[in-house]
N, C-alpha and C. Protein backbone atom coordinates (compact mmCIF):
# COMPACT_ATOMS: atom_id res chain seq x y z
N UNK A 1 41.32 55.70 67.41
CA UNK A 1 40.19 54.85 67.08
C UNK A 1 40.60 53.37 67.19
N UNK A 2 39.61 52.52 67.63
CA UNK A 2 39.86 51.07 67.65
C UNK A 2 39.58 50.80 66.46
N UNK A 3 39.71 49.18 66.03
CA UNK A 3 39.16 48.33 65.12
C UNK A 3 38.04 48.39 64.97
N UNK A 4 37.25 48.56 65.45
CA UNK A 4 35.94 48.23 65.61
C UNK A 4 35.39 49.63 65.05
N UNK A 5 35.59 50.90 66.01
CA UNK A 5 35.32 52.01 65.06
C UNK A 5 35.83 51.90 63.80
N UNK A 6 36.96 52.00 63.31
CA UNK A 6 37.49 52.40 61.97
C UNK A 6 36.75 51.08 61.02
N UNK A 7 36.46 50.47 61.21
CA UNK A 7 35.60 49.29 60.76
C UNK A 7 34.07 49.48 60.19
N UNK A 8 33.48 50.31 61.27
CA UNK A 8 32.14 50.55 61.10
C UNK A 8 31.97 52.17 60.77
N UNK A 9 33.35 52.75 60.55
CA UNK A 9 32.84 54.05 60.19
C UNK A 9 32.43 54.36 58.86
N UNK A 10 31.12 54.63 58.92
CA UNK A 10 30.68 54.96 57.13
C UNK A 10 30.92 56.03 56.61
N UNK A 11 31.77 56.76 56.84
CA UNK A 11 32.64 57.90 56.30
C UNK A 11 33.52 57.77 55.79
N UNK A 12 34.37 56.49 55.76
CA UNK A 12 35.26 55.56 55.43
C UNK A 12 35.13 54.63 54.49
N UNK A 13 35.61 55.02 53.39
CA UNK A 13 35.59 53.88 51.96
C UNK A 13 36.50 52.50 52.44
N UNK A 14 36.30 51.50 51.95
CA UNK A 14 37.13 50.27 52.28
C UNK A 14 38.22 50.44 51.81
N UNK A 15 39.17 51.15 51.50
CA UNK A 15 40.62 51.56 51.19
C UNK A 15 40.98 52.38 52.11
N UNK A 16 40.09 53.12 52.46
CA UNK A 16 40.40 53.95 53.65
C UNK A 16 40.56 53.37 55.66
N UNK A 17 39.76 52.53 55.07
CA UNK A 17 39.49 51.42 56.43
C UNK A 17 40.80 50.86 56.66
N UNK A 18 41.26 49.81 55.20
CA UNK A 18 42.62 49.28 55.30
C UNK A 18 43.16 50.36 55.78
N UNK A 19 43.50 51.76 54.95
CA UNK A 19 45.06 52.39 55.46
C UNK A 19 45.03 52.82 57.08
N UNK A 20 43.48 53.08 57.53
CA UNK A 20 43.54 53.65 58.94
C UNK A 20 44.17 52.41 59.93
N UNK A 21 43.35 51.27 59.36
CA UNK A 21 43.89 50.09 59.85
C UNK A 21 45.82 50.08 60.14
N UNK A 22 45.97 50.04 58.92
CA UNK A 22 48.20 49.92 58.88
C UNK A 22 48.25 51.20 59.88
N UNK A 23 48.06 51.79 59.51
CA UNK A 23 48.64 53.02 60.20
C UNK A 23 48.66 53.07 61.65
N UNK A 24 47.31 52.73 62.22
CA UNK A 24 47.12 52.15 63.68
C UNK A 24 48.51 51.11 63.88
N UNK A 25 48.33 50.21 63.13
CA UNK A 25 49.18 48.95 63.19
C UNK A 25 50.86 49.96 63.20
N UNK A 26 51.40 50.45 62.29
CA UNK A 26 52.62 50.70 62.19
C UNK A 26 53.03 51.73 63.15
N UNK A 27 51.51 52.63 63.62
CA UNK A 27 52.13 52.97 65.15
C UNK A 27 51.86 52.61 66.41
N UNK A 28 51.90 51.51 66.13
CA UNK A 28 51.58 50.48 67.71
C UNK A 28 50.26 51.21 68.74
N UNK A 29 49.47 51.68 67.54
CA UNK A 29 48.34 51.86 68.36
C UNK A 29 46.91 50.45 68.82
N UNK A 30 47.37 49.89 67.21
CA UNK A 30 46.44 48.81 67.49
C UNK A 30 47.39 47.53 67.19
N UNK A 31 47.21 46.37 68.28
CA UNK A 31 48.48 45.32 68.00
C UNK A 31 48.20 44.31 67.02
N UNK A 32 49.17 43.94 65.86
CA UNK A 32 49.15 42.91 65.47
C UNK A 32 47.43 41.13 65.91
N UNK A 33 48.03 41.58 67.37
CA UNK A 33 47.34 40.54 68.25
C UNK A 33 45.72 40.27 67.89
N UNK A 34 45.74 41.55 68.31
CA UNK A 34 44.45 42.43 68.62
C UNK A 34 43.59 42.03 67.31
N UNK A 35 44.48 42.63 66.33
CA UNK A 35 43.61 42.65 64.91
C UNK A 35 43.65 41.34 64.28
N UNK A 36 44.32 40.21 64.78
CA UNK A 36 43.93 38.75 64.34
C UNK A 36 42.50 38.44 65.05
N UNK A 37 42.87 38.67 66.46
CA UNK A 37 41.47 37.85 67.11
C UNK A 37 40.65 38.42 66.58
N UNK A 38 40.38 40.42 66.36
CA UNK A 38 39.63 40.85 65.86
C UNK A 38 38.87 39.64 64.41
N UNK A 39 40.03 39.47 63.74
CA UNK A 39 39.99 39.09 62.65
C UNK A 39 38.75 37.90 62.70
N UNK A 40 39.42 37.02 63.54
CA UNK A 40 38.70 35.40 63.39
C UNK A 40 37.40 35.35 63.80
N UNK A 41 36.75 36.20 64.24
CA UNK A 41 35.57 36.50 64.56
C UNK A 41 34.34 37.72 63.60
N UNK A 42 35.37 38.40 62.52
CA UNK A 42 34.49 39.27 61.96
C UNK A 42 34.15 38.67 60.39
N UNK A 43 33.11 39.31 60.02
CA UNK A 43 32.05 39.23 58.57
C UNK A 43 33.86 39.30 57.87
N UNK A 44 33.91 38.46 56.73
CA UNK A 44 34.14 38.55 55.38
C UNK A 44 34.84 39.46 54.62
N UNK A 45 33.90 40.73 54.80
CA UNK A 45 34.30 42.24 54.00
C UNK A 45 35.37 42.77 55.45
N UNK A 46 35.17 42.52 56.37
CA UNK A 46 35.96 42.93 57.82
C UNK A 46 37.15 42.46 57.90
N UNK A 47 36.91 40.84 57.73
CA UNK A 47 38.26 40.40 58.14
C UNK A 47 39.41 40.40 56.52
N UNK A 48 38.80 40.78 55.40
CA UNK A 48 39.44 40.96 54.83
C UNK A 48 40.30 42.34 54.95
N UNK A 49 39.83 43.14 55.32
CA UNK A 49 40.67 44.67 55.58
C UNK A 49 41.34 44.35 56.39
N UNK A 50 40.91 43.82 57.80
CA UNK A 50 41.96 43.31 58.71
C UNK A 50 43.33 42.91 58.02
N UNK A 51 43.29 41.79 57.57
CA UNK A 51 44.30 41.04 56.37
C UNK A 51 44.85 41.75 55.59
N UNK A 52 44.21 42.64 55.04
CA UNK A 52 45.10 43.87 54.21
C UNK A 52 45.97 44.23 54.54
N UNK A 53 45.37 45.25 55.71
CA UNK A 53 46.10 45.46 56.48
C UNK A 53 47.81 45.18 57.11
N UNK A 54 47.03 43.87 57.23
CA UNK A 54 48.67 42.87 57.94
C UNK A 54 49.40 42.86 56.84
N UNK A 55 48.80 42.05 55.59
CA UNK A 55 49.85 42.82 54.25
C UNK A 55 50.80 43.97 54.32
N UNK A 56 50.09 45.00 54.40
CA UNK A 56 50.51 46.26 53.90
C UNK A 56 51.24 46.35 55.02
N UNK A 57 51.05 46.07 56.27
CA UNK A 57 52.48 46.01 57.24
C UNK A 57 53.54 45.18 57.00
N UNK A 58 53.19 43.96 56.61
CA UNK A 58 54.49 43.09 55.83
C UNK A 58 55.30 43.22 55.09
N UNK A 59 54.64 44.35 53.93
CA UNK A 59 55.91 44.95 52.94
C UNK A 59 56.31 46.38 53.72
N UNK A 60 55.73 47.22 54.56
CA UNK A 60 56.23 48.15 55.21
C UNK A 60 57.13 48.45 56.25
N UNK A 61 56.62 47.32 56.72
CA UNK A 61 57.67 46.93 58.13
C UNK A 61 57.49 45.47 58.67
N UNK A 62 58.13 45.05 58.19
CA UNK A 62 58.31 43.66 58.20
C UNK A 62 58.69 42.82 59.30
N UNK A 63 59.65 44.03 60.34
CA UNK A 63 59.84 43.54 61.66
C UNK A 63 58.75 43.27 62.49
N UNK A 64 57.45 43.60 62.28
CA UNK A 64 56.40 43.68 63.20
C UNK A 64 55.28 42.32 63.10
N UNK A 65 55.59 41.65 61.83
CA UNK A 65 55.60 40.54 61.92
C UNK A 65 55.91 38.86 61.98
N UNK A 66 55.43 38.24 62.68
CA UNK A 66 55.96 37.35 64.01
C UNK A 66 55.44 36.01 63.38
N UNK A 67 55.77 34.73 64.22
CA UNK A 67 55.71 33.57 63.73
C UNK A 67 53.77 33.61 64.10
N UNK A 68 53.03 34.04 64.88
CA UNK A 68 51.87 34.03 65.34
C UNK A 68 51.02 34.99 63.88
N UNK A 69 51.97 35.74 63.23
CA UNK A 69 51.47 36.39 62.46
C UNK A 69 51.34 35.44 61.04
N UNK A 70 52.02 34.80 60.71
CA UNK A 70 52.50 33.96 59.88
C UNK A 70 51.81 32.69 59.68
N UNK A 71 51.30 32.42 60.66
CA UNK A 71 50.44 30.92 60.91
C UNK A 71 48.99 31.46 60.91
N UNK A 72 49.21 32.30 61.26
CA UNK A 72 47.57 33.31 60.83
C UNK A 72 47.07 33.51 59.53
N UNK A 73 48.03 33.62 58.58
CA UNK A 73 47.97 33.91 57.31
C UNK A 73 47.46 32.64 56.77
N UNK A 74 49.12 31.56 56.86
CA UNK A 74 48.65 30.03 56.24
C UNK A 74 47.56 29.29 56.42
N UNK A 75 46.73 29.61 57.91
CA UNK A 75 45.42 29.13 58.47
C UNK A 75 44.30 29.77 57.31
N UNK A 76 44.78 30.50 57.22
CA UNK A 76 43.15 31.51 56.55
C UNK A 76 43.22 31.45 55.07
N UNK A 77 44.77 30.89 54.48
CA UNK A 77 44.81 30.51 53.07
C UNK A 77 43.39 29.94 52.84
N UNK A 78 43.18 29.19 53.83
CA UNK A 78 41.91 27.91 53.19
C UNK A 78 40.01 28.84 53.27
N UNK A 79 40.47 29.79 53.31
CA UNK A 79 39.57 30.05 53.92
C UNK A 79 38.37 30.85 52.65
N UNK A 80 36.60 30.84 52.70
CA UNK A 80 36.25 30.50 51.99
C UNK A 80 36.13 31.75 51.09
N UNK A 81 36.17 32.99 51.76
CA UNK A 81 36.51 34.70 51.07
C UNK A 81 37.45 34.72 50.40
N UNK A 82 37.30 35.05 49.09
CA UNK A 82 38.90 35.07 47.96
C UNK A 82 39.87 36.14 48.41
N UNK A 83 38.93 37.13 49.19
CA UNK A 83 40.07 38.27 49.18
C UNK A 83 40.86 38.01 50.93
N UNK A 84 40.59 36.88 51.18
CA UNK A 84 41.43 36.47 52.65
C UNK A 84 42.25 35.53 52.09
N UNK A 85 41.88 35.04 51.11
CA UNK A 85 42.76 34.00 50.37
C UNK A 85 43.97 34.38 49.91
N UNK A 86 43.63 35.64 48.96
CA UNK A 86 44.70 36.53 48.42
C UNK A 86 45.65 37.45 49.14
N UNK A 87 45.22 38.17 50.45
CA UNK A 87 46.00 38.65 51.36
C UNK A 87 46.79 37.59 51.97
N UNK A 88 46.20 36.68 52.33
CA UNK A 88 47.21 35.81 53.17
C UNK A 88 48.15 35.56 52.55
N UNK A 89 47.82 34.96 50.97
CA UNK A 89 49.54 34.49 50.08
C UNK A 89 50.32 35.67 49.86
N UNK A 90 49.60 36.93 49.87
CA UNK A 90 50.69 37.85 49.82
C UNK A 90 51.74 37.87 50.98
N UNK A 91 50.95 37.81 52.06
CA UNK A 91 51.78 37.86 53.99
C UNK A 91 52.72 36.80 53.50
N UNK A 92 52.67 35.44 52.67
CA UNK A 92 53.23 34.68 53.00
C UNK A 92 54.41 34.94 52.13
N UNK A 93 54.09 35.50 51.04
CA UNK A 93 55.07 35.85 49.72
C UNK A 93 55.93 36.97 50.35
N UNK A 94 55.52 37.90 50.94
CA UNK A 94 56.36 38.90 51.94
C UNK A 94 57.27 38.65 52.38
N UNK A 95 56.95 37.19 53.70
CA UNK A 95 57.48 36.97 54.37
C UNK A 95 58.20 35.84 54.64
N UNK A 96 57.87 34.67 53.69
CA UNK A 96 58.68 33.35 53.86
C UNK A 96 59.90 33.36 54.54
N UNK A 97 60.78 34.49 53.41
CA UNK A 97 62.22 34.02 54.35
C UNK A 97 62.20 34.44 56.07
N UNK A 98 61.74 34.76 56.14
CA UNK A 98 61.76 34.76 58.02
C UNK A 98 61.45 33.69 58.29
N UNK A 99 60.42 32.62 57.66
CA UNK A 99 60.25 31.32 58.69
C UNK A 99 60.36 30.40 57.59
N UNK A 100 61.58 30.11 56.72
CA UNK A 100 61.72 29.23 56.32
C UNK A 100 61.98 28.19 56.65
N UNK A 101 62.08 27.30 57.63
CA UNK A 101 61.98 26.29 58.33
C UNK A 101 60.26 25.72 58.42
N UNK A 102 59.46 26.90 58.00
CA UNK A 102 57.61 26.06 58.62
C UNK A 102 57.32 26.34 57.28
N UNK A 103 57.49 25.91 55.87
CA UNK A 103 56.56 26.06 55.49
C UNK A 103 55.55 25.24 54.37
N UNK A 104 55.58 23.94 54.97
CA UNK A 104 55.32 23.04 54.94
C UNK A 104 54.19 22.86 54.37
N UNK A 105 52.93 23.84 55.72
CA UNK A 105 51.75 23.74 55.74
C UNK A 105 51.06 24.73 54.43
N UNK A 106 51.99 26.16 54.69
CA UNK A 106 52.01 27.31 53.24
C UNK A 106 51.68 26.75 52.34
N UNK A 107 52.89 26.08 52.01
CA UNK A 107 53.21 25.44 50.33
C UNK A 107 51.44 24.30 49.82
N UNK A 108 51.70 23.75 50.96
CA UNK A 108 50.24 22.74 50.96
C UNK A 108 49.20 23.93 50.49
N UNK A 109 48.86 24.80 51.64
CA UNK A 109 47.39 25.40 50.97
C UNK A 109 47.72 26.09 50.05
N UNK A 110 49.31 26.78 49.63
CA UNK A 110 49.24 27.37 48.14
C UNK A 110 48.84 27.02 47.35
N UNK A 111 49.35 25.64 46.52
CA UNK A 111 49.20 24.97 46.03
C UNK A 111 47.86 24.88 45.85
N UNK A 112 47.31 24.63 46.80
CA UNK A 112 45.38 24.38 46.55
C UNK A 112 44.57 26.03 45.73
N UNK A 113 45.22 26.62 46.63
CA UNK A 113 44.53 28.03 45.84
C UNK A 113 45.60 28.70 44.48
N UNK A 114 46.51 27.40 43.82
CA UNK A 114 46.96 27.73 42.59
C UNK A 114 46.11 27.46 41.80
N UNK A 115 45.21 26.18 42.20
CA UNK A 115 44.22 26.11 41.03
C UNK A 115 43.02 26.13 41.41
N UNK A 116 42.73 27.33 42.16
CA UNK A 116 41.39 28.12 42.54
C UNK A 116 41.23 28.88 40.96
N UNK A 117 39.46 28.88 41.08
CA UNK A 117 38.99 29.47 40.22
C UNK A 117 39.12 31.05 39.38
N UNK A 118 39.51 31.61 40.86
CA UNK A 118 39.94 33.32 40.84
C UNK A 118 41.06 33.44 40.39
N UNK A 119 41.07 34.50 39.22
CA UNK A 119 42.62 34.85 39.06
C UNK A 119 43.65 35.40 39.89
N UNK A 120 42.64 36.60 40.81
CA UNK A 120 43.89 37.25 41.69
C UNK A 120 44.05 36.33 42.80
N UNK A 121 43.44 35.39 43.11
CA UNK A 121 43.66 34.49 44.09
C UNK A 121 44.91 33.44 43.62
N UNK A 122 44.81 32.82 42.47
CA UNK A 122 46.30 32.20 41.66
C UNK A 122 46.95 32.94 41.78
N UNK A 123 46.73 34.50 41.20
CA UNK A 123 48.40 35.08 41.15
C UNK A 123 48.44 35.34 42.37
N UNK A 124 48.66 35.36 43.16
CA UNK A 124 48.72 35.35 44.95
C UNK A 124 49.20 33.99 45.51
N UNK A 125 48.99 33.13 45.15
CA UNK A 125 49.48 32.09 45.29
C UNK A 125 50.87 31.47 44.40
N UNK A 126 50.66 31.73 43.09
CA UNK A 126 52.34 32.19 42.16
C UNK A 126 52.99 33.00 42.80
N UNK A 127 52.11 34.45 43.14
CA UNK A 127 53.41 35.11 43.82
C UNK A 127 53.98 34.52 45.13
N UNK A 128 53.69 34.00 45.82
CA UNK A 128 53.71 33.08 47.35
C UNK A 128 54.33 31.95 46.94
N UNK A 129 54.72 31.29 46.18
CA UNK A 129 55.11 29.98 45.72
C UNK A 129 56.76 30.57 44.75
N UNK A 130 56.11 31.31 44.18
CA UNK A 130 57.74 31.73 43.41
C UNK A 130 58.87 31.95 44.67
N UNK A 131 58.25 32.98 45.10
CA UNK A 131 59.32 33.64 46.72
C UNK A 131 59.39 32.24 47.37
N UNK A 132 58.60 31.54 47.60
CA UNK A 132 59.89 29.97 48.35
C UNK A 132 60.60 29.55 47.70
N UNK A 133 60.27 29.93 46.23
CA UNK A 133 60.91 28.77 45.73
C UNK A 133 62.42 29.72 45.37
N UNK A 134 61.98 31.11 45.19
CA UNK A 134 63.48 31.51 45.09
C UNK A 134 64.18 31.58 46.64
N UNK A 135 63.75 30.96 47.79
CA UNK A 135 64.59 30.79 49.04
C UNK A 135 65.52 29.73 48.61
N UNK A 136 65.43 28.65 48.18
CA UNK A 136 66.19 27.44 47.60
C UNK A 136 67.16 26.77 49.03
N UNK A 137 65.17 26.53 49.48
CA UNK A 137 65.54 25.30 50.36
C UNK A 137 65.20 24.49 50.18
N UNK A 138 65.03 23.07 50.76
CA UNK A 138 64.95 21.80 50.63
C UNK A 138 63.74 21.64 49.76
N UNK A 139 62.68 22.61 50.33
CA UNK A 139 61.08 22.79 50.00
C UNK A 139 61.44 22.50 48.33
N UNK A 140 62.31 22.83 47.74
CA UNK A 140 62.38 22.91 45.81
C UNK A 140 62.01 21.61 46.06
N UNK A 141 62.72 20.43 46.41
CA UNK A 141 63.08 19.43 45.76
C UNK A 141 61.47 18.63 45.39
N UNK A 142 60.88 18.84 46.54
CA UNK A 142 58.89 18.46 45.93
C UNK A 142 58.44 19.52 45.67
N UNK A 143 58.91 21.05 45.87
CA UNK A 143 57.89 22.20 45.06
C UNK A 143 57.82 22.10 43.40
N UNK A 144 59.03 22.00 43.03
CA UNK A 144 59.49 22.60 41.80
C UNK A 144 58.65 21.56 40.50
N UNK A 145 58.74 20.19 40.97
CA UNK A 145 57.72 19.76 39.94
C UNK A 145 56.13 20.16 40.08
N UNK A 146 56.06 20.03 41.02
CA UNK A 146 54.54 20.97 41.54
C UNK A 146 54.44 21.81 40.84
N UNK A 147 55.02 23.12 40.90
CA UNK A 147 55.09 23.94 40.38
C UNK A 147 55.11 23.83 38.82
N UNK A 148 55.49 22.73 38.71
CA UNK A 148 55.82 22.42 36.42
C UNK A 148 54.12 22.21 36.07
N UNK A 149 54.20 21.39 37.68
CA UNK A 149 52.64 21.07 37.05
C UNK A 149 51.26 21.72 36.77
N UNK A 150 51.46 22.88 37.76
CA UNK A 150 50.65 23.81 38.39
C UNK A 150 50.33 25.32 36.84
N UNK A 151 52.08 25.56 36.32
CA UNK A 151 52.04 25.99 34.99
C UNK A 151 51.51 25.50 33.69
N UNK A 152 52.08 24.32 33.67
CA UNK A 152 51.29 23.68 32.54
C UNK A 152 49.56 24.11 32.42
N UNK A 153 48.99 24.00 33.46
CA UNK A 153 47.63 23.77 33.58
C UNK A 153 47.29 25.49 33.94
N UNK A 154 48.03 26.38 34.02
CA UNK A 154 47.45 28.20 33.98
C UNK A 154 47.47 28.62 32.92
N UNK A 155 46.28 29.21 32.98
CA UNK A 155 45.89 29.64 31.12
C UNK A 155 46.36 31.66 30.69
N UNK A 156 46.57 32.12 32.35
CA UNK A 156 46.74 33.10 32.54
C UNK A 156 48.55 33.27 32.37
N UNK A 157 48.90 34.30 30.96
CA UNK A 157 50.41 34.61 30.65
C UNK A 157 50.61 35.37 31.89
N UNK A 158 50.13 36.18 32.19
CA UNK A 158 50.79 37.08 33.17
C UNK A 158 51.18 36.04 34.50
N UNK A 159 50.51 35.10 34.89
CA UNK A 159 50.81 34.23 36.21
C UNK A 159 51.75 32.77 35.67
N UNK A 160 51.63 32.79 34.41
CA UNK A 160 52.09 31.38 33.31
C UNK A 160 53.92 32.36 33.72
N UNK A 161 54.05 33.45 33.63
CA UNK A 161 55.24 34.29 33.50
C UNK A 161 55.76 34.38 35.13
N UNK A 162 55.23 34.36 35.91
CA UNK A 162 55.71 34.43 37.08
C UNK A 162 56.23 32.71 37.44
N UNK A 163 55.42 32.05 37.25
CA UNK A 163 55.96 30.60 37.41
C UNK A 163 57.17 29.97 36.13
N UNK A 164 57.00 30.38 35.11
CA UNK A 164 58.32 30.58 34.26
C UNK A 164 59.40 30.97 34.58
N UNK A 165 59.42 32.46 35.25
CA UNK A 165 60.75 32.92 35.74
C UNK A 165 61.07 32.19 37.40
N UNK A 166 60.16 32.11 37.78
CA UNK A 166 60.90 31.20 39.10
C UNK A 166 61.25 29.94 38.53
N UNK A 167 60.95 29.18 37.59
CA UNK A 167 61.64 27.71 36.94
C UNK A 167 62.76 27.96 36.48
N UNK A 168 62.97 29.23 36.29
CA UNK A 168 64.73 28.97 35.40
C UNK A 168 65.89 29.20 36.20
């Protein structure tokens, strides 16, 4: 099945969509490629499974994603669906240390969706911001007060605790 079928099949719960999705993906039936462009062109509820998706390949097999995969993510941080918001900081929380040299632009839109309204969208962005910051590259030296600042102002312990333990 393509994207497009497994997408529109209504036999298919949206959990089921994502996993048919990875699974395509982890056996190189449907490419990485494929399911971005797919991506940048579909509804909301679509391109968020797409994004799942790429998630759930990021913690599964991690080799399969690429610097094209990565800039895909940080692009769509900004983007106005919470749950594209939240997949992407996960891709990025996955994956930082592979492109620790770019992440410049990451840290920027993290930061913005740390103090988004949504909770799972913050903790997605804590979790994405802790993992650079435990890379302990240069990025600390302007993350880390960011980050003091970013805690102070979360009212949420469970995400107040993730930015705690990356400060110490």
């Amino acid at each position: 099945m393509n994207i497009n079928e497994i997408l529109s099949d209504k036999t298919l719960k949206p959990k089921a969509k994502v996993e048919a999705l990875s699974q395509n993906i982890i056996a190189k039936k449907i490419s990485i490629n494929d399911l971005m462009q797919f991506a940048e062109t579909a509804k909301d509820n679509e391109k968020g499974a797409c994004i799942e998706a790429l998630e759930f390949t990021s913690r599964t097999d991690i080799k399969m994603i690429n610097k094209k995969c990565f800039d895909f993510a940080v692009n769509y941080l900004g983007d106005k669906a919470p749950r594209v918001k939240w997949e992407c900081a996960k891709i990025i929380g996955n994956t930082a240390h592979l492109f620790r040299n770019d992440l410049d632009k990451a840290i920027n839109n993290l930061l913005i969706n740390a103090g988004y309204e949504g909770t799972v969208v913050r903790w997605s962005a804590a979790f994405a911001l802790t993992e650079i910051l435990k890379l302990k590259t240069e990025y600390n030296k302007k993350l880390l007060p960011k980050i003091a600042k970013v805690y102070e102002k979360e009212t949420k312990p469970n995400i107040r605790k993730m930015y705690l333990d990356a400060l110490k």
